[in-house]
Protein backbone atom coordinates (compact mmCIF):
# COMPACT_ATOMS: atom_id res chain seq x y z
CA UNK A 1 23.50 1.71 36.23
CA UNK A 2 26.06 -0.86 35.07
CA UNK A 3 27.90 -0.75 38.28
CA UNK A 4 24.30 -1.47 39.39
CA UNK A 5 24.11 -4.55 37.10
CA UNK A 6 27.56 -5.89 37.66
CA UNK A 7 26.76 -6.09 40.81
CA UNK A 8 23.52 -7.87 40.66
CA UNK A 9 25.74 -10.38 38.14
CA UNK A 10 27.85 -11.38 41.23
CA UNK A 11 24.86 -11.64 43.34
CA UNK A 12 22.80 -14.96 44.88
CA UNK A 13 20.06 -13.85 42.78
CA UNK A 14 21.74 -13.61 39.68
CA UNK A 15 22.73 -17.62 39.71
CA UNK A 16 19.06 -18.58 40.64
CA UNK A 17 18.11 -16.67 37.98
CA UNK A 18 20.30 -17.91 35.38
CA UNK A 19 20.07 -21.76 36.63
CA UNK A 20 16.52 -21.51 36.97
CA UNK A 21 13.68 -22.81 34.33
CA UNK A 22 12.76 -18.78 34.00
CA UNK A 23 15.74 -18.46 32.45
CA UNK A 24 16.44 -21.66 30.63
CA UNK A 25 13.28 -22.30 28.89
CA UNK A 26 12.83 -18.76 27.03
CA UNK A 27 16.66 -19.26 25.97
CA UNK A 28 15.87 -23.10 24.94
CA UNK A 29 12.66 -21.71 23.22
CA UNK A 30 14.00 -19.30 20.97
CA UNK A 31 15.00 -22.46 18.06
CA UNK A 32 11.90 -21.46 17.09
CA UNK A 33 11.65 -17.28 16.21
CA UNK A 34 15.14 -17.96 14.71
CA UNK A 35 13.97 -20.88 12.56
CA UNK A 36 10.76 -18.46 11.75
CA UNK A 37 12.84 -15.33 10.75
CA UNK A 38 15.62 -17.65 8.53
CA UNK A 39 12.60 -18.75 6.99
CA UNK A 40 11.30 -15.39 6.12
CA UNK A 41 14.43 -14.37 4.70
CA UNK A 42 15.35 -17.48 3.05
CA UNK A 43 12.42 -19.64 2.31
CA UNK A 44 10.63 -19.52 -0.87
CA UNK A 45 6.79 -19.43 -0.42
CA UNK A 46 5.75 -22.30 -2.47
CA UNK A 47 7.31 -24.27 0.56
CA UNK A 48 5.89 -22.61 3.81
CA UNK A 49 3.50 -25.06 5.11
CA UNK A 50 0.44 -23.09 5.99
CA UNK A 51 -1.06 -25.63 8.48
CA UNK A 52 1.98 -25.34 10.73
CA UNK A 53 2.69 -21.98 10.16
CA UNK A 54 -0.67 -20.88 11.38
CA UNK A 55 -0.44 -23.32 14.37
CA UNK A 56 3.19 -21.66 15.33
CA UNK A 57 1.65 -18.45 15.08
CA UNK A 58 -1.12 -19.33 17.56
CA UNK A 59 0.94 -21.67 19.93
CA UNK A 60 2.64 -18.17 20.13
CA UNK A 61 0.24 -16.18 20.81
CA UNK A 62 -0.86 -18.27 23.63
CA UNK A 63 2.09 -18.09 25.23
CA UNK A 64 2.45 -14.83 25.04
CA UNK A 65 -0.17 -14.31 27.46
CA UNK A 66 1.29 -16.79 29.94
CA UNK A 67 5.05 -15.25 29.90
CA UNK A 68 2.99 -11.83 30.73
CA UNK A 69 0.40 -13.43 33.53
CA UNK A 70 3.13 -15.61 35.48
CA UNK A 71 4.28 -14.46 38.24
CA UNK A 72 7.02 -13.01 38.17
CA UNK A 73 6.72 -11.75 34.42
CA UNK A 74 8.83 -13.56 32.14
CA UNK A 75 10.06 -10.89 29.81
CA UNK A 76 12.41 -13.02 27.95
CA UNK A 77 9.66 -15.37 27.24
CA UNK A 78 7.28 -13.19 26.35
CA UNK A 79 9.61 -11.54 23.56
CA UNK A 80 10.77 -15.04 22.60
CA UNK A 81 6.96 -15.37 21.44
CA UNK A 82 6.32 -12.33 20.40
CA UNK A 83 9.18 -12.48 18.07
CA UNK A 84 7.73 -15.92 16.86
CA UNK A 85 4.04 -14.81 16.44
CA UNK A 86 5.11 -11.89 14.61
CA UNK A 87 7.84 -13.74 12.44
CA UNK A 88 5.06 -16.88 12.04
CA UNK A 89 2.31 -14.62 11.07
CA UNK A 90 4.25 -12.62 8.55
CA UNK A 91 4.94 -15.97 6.61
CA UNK A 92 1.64 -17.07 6.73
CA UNK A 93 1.15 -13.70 4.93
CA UNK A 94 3.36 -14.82 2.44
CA UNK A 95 1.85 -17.64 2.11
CA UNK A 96 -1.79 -16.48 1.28
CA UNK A 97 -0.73 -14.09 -1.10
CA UNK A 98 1.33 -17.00 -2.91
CA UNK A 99 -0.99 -19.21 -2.81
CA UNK A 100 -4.16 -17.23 -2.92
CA UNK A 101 -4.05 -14.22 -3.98
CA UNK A 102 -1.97 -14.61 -7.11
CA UNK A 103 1.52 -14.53 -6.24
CA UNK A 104 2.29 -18.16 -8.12
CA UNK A 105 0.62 -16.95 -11.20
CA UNK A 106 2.90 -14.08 -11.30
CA UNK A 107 6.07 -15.87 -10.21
CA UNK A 108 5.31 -18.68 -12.70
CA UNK A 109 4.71 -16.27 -15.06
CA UNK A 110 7.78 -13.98 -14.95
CA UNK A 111 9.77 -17.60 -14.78
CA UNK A 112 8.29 -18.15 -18.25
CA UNK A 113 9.45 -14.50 -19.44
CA UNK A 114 12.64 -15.18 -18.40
CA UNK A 115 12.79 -18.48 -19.52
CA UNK A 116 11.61 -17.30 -23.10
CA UNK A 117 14.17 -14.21 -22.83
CA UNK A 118 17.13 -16.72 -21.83
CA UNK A 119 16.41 -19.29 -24.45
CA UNK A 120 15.92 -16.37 -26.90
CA UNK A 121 19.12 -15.02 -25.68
CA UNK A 122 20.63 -18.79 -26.60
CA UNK A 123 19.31 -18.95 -29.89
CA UNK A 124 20.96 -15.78 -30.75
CA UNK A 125 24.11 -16.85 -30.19
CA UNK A 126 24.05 -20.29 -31.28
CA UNK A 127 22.46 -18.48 -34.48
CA UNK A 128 25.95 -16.38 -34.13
CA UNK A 129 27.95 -19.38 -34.31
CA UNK A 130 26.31 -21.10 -37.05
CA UNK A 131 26.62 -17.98 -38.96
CA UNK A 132 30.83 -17.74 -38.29
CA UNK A 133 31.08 -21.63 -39.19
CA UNK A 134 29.18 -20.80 -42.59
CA UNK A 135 31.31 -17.71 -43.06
CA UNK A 136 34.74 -19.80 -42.62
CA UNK A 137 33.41 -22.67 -45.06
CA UNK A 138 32.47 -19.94 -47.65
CA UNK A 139 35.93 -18.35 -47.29
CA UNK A 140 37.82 -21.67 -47.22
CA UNK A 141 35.84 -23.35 -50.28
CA UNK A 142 36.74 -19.59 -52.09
CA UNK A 143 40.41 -20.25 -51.30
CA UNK A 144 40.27 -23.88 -52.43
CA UNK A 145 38.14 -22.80 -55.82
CA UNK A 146 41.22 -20.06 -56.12
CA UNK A 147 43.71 -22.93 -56.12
């Protein structure tokens, strides 16, 4: 089988294959299921822009079709876009539950717990060092009263 491959590598068909737009396009193409899966990973939700997202998704979808009806199939295509639709529509997922199904209320809110625990968490130990600064004035106004 790779003996089988290598071969085809060195063959005519190979280089009209990889200078052709079959090959070129799908390879050009996939900016966009790479931008779509960074984005899932590293993309907070309150900045996926639905609109687009949705249109992606679709865009994808169509194409999808068209890598599988040309002739000859376009496999690399067709997975380009089916690794966009799928990474498109499982932001736009993310992006109705934040925005619609209560996902900012519950982010906002646990910001606000933590942001109550961490200034809590201040206050404590600025209370700390107020209470060492009083505790060193007491013990140096005792050893100047001593005097």
């Amino acid at each position: 089988m790779a003996s089988g491959f290598a071969a085809w590598l060195r063959s005519p068909a190979a280089r009209e294959y990889f200078f052709s737009t079959h090959f070129w396009g799908p390879v050009a193409n996939w900016g966009l299921p790479l931008a779509a899966l960074s984005d899932l990973v590293n993309k907070d939700e309150e900045f996926i822009s639905g609109t687009m997202t949705t249109a992606l998704a679709a865009y994808s979808m169509v194409f999808m079709r068209f890598a599988w009806q040309v002739q000859p199939r376009n496999y690399l295509l067709f997975a380009c876009h089916a690794t966009n639709a799928t990474a498109q529509t499982l932001n736009d997922i993310r992006f109705v539950r934040y925005w619609y199904m209560g996902g900012r209320d519950a982010k906002l809110k646990e910001q606000s717990k933590n942001g109550l625990t961490e200034a809590g968490a201040k206050i404590e130990e600025a209370g700390a060092q107020v209470k060492g600064k009083v505790v060193e004035a007491v013990e140096a106004a005792r050893k100047s009263a001593s005097k």
